[in-house]
PDB file of N, CA and C in Angstrom:
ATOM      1  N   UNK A   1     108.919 153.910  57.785  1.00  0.00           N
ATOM      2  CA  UNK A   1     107.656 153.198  57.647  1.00  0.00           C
ATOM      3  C   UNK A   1     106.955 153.159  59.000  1.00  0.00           C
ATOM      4  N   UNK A   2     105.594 153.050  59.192  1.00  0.00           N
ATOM      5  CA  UNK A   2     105.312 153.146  60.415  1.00  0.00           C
ATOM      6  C   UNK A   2     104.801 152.098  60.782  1.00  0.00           C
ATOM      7  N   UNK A   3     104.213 151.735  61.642  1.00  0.00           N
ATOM      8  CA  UNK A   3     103.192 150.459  61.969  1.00  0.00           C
ATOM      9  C   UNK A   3     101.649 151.045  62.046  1.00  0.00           C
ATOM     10  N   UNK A   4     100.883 150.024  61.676  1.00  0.00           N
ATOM     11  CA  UNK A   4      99.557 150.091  61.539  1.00  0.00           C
ATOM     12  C   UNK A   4      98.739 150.695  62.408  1.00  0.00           C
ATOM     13  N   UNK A   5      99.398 150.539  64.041  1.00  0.00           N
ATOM     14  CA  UNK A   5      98.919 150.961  64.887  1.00  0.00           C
ATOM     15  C   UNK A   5      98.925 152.552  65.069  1.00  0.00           C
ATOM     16  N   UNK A   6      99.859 152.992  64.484  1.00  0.00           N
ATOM     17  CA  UNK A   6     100.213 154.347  64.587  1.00  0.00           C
ATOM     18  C   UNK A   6      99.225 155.178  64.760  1.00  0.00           C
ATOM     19  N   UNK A   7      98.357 154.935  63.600  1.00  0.00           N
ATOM     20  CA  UNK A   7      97.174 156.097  63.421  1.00  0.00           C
ATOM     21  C   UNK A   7      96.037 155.494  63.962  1.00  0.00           C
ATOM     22  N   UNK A   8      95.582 154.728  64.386  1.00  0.00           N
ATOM     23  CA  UNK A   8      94.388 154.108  65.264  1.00  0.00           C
ATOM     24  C   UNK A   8      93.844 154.558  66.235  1.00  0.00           C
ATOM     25  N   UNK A   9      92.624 155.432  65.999  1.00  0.00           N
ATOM     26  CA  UNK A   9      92.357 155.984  67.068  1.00  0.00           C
ATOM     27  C   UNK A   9      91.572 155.203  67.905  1.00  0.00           C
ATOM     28  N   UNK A  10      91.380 154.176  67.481  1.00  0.00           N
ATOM     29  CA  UNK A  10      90.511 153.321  68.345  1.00  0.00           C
ATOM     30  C   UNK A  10      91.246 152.902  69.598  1.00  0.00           C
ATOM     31  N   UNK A  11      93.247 152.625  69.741  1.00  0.00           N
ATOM     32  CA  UNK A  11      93.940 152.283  70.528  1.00  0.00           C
ATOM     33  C   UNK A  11      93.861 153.377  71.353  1.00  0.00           C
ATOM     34  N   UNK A  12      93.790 154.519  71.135  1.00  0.00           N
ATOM     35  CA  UNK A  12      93.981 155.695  72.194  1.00  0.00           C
ATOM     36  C   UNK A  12      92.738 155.146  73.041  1.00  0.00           C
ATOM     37  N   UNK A  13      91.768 155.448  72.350  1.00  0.00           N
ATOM     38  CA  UNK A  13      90.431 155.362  73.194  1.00  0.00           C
ATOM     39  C   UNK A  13      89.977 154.079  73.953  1.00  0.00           C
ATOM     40  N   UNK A  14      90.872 152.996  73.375  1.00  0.00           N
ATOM     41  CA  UNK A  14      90.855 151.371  74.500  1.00  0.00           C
ATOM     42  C   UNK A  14      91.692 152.131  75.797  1.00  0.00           C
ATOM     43  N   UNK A  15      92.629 152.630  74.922  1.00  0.00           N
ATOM     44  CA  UNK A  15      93.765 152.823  76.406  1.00  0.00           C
ATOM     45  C   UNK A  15      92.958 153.965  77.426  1.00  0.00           C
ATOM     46  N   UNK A  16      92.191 154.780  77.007  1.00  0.00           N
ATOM     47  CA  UNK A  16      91.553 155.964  77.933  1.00  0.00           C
ATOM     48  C   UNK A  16      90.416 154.774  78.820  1.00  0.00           C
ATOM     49  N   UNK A  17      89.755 153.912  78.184  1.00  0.00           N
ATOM     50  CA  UNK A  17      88.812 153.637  78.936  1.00  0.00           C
ATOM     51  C   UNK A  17      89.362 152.504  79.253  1.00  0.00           C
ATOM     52  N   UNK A  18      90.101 151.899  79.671  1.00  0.00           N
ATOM     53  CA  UNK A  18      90.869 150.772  80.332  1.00  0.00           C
ATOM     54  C   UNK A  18      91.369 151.718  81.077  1.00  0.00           C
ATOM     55  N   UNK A  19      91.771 152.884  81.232  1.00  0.00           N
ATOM     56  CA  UNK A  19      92.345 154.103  82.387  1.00  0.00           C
ATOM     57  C   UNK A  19      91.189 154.387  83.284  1.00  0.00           C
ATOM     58  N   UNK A  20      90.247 154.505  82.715  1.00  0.00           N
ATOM     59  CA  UNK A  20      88.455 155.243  83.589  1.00  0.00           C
ATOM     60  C   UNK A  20      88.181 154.057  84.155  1.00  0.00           C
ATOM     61  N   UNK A  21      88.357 152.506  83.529  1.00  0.00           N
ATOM     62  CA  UNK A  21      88.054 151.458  84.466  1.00  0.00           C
ATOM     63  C   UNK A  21      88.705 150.984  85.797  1.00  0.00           C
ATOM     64  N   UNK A  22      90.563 151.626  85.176  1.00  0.00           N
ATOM     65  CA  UNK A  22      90.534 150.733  86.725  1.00  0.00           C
ATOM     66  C   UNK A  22      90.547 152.019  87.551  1.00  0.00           C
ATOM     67  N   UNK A  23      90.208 153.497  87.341  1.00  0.00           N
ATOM     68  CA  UNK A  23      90.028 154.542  88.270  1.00  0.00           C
ATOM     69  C   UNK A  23      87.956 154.085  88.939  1.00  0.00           C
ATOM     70  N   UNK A  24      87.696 153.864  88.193  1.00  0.00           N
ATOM     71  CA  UNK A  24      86.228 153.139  88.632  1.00  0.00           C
ATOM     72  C   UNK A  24      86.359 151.960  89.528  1.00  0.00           C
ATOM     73  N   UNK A  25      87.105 150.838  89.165  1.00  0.00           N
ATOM     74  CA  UNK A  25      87.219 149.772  89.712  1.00  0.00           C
ATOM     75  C   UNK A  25      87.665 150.158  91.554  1.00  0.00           C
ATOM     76  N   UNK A  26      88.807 150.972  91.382  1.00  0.00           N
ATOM     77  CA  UNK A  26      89.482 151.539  92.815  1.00  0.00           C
ATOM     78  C   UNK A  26      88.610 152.518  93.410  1.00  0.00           C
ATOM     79  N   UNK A  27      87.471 153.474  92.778  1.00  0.00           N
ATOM     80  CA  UNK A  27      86.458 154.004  93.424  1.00  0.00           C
ATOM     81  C   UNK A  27      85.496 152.745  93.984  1.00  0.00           C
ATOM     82  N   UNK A  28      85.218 151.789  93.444  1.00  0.00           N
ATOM     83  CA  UNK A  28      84.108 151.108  94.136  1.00  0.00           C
ATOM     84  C   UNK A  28      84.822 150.224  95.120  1.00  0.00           C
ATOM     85  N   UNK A  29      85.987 149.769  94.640  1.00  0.00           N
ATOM     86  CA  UNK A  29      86.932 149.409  96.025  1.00  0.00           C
ATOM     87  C   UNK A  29      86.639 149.704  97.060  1.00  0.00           C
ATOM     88  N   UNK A  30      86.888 151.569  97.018  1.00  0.00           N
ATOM     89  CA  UNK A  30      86.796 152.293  98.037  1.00  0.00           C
ATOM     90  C   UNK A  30      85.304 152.657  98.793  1.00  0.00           C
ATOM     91  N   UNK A  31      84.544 152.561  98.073  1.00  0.00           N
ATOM     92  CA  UNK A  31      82.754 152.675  98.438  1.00  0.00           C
ATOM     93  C   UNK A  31      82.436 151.262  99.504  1.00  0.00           C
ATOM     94  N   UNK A  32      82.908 150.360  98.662  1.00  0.00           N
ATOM     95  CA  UNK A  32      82.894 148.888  99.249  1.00  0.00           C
ATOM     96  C   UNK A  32      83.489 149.230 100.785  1.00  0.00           C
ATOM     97  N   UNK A  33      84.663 149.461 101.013  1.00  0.00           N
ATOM     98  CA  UNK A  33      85.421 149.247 102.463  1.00  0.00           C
ATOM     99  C   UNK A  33      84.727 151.002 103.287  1.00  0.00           C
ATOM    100  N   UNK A  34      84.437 151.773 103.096  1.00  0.00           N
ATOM    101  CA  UNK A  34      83.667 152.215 103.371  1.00  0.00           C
ATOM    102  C   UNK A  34      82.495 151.936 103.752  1.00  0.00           C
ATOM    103  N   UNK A  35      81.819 151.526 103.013  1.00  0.00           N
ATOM    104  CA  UNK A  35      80.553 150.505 103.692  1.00  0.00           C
ATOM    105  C   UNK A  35      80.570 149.842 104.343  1.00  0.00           C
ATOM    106  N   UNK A  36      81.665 148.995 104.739  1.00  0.00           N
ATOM    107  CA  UNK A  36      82.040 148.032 105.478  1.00  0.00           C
ATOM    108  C   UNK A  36      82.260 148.505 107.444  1.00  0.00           C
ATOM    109  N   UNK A  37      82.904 150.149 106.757  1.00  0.00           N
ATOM    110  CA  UNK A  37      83.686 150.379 107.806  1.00  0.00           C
ATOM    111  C   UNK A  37      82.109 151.218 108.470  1.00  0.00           C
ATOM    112  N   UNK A  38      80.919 151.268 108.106  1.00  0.00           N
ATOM    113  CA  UNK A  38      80.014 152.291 108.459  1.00  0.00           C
ATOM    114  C   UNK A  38      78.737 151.412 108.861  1.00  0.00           C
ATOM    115  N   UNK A  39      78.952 149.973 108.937  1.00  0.00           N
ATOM    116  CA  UNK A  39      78.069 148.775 108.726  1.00  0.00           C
ATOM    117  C   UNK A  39      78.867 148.040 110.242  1.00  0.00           C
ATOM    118  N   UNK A  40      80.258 148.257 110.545  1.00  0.00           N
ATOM    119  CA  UNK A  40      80.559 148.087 111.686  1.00  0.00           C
ATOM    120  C   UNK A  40      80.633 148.855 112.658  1.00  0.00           C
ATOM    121  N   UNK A  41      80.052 150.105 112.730  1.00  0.00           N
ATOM    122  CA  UNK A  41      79.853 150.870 113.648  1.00  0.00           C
ATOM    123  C   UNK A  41      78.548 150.815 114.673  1.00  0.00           C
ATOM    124  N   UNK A  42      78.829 150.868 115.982  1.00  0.00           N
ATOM    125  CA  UNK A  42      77.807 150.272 116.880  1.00  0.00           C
ATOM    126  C   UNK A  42      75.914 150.945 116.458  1.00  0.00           C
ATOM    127  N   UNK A  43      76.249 152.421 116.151  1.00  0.00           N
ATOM    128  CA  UNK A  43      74.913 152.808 115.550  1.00  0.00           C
ATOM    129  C   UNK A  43      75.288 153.153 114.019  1.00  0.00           C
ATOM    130  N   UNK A  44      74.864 152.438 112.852  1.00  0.00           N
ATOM    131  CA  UNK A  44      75.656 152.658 111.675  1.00  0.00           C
ATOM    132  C   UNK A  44      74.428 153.726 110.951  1.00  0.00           C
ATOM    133  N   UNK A  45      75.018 154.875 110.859  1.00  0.00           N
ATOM    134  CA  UNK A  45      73.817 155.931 109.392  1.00  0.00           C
ATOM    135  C   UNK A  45      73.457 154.960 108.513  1.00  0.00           C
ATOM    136  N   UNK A  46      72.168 154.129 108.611  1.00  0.00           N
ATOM    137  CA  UNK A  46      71.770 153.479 107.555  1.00  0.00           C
ATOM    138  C   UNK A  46      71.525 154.190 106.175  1.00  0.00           C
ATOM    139  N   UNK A  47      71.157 156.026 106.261  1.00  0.00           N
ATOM    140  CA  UNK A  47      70.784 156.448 105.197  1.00  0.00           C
ATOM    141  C   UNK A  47      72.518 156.830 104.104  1.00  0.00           C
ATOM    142  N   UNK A  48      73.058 156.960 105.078  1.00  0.00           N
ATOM    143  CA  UNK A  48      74.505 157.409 104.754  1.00  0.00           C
ATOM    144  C   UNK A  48      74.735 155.546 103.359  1.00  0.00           C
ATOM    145  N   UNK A  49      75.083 154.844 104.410  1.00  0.00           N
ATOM    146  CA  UNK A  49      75.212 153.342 103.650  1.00  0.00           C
ATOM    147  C   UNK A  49      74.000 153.383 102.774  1.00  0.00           C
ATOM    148  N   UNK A  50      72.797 153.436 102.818  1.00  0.00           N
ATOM    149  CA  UNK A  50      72.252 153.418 101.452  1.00  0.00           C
ATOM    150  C   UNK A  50      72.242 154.699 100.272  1.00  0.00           C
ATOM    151  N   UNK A  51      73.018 155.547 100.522  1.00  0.00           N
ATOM    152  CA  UNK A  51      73.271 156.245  99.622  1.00  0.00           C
ATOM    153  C   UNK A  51      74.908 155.906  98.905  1.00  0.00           C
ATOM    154  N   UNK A  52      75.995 155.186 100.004  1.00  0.00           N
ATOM    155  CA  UNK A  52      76.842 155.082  99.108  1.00  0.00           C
ATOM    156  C   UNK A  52      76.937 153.522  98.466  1.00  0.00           C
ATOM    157  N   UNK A  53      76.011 152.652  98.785  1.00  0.00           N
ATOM    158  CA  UNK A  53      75.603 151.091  97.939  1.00  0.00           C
ATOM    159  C   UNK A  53      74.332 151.575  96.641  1.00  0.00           C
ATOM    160  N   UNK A  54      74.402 152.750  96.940  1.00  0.00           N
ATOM    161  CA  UNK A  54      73.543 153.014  95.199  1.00  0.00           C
ATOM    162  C   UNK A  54      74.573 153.987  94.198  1.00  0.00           C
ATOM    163  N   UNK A  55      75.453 154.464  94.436  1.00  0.00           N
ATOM    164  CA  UNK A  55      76.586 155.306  94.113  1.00  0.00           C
ATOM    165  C   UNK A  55      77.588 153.803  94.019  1.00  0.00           C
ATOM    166  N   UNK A  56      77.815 152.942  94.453  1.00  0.00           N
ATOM    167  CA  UNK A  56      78.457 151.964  94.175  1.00  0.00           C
ATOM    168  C   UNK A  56      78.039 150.615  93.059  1.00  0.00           C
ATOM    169  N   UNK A  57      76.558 150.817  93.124  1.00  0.00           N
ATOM    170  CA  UNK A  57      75.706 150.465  92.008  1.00  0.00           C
ATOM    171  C   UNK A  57      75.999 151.113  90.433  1.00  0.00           C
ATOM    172  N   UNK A  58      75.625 152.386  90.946  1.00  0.00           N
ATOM    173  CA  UNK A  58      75.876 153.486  89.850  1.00  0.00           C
ATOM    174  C   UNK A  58      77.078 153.231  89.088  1.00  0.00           C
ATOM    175  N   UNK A  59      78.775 152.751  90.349  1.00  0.00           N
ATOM    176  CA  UNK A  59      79.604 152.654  89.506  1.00  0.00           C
ATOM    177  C   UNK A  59      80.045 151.104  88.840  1.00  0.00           C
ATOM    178  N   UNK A  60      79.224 150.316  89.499  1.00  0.00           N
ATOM    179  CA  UNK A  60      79.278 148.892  89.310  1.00  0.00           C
ATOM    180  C   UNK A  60      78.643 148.906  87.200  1.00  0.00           C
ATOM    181  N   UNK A  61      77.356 149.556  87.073  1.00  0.00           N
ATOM    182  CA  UNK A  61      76.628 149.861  86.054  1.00  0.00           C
ATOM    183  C   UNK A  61      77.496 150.584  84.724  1.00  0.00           C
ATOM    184  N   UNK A  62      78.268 151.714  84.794  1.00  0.00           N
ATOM    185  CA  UNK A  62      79.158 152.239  84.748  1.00  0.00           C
ATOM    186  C   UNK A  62      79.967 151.266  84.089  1.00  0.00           C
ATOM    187  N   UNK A  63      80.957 150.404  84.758  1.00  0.00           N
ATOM    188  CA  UNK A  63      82.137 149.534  84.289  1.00  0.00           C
ATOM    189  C   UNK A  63      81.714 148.434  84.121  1.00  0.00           C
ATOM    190  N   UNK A  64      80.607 148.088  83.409  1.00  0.00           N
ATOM    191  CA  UNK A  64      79.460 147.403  82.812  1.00  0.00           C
ATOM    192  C   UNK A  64      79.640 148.037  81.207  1.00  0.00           C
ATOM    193  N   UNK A  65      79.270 148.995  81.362  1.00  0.00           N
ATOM    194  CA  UNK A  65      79.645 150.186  79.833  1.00  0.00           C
ATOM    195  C   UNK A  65      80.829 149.712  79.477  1.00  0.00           C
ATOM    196  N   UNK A  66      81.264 150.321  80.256  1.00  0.00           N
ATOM    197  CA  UNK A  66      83.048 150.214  79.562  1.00  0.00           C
ATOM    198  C   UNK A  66      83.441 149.408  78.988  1.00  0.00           C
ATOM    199  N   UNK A  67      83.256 147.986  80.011  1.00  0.00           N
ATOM    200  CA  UNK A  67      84.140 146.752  79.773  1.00  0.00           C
ATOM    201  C   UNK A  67      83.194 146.081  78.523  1.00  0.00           C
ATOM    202  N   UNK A  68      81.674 146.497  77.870  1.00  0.00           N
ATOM    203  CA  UNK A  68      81.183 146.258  76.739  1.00  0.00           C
ATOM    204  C   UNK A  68      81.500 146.977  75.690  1.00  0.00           C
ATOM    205  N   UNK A  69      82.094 148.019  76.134  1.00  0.00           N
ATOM    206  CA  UNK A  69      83.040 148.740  74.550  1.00  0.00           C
ATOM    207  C   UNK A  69      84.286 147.874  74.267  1.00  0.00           C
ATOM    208  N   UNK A  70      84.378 147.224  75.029  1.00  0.00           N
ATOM    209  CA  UNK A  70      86.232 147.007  74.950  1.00  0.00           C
ATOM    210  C   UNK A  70      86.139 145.368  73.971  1.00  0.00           C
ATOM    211  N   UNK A  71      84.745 144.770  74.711  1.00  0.00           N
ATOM    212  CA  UNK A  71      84.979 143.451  74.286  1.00  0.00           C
ATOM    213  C   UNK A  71      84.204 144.009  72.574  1.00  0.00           C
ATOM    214  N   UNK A  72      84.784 142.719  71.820  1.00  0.00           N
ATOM    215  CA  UNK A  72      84.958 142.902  70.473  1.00  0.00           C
ATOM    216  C   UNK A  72      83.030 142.571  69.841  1.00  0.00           C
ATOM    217  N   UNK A  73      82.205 142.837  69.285  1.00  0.00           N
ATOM    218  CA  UNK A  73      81.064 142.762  69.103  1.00  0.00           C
ATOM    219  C   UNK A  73      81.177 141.125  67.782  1.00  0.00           C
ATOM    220  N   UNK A  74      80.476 140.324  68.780  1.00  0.00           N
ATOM    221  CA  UNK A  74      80.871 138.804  67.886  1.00  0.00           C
ATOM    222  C   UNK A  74      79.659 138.544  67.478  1.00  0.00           C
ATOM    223  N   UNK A  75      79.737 138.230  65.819  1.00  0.00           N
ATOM    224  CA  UNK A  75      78.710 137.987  65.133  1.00  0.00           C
ATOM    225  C   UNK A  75      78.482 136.476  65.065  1.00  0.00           C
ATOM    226  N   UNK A  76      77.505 135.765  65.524  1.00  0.00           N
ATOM    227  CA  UNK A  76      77.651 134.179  65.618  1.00  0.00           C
ATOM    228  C   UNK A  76      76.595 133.628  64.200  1.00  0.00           C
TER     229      UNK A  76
END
């Protein structure tokens, strides 16, 4: 006999994008301390930092998506 879950493809696809989130989450991690580290430099590439705080936007927007597929759509 199997369990219900067996054939659910909806569980694969929670589990793929709960995988893309926290690979997103640890990219903007990394954008974040980057910025940080380019914001403490005595002459900092301002164009450099505003290209990777809109790419960090981008992925902020991004796992915005995601984490609204995941939550359950509540009818009030």
């Amino acid at each position: 006999m199997t369990s219900m879950n067996d054939d659910d493809p909806s569980e694969d696809t929670d589990i793929a994008i709960e995988r893309r989130l926290a690979d997103l989450r640890e990219e903007h991690k990394d954008l974040d301390d980057a910025i940080r580290a380019l914001e403490e430099r005595y002459q900092p590439d301002m164009l450099q930092i505003a290209r990777l705080k809109k790419k960090k936007l981008s992925l902020k927007d991004e796992i915005g998506r995601l984490e609204d597929q995941l939550t359950p759509d509540i009818i009030a």
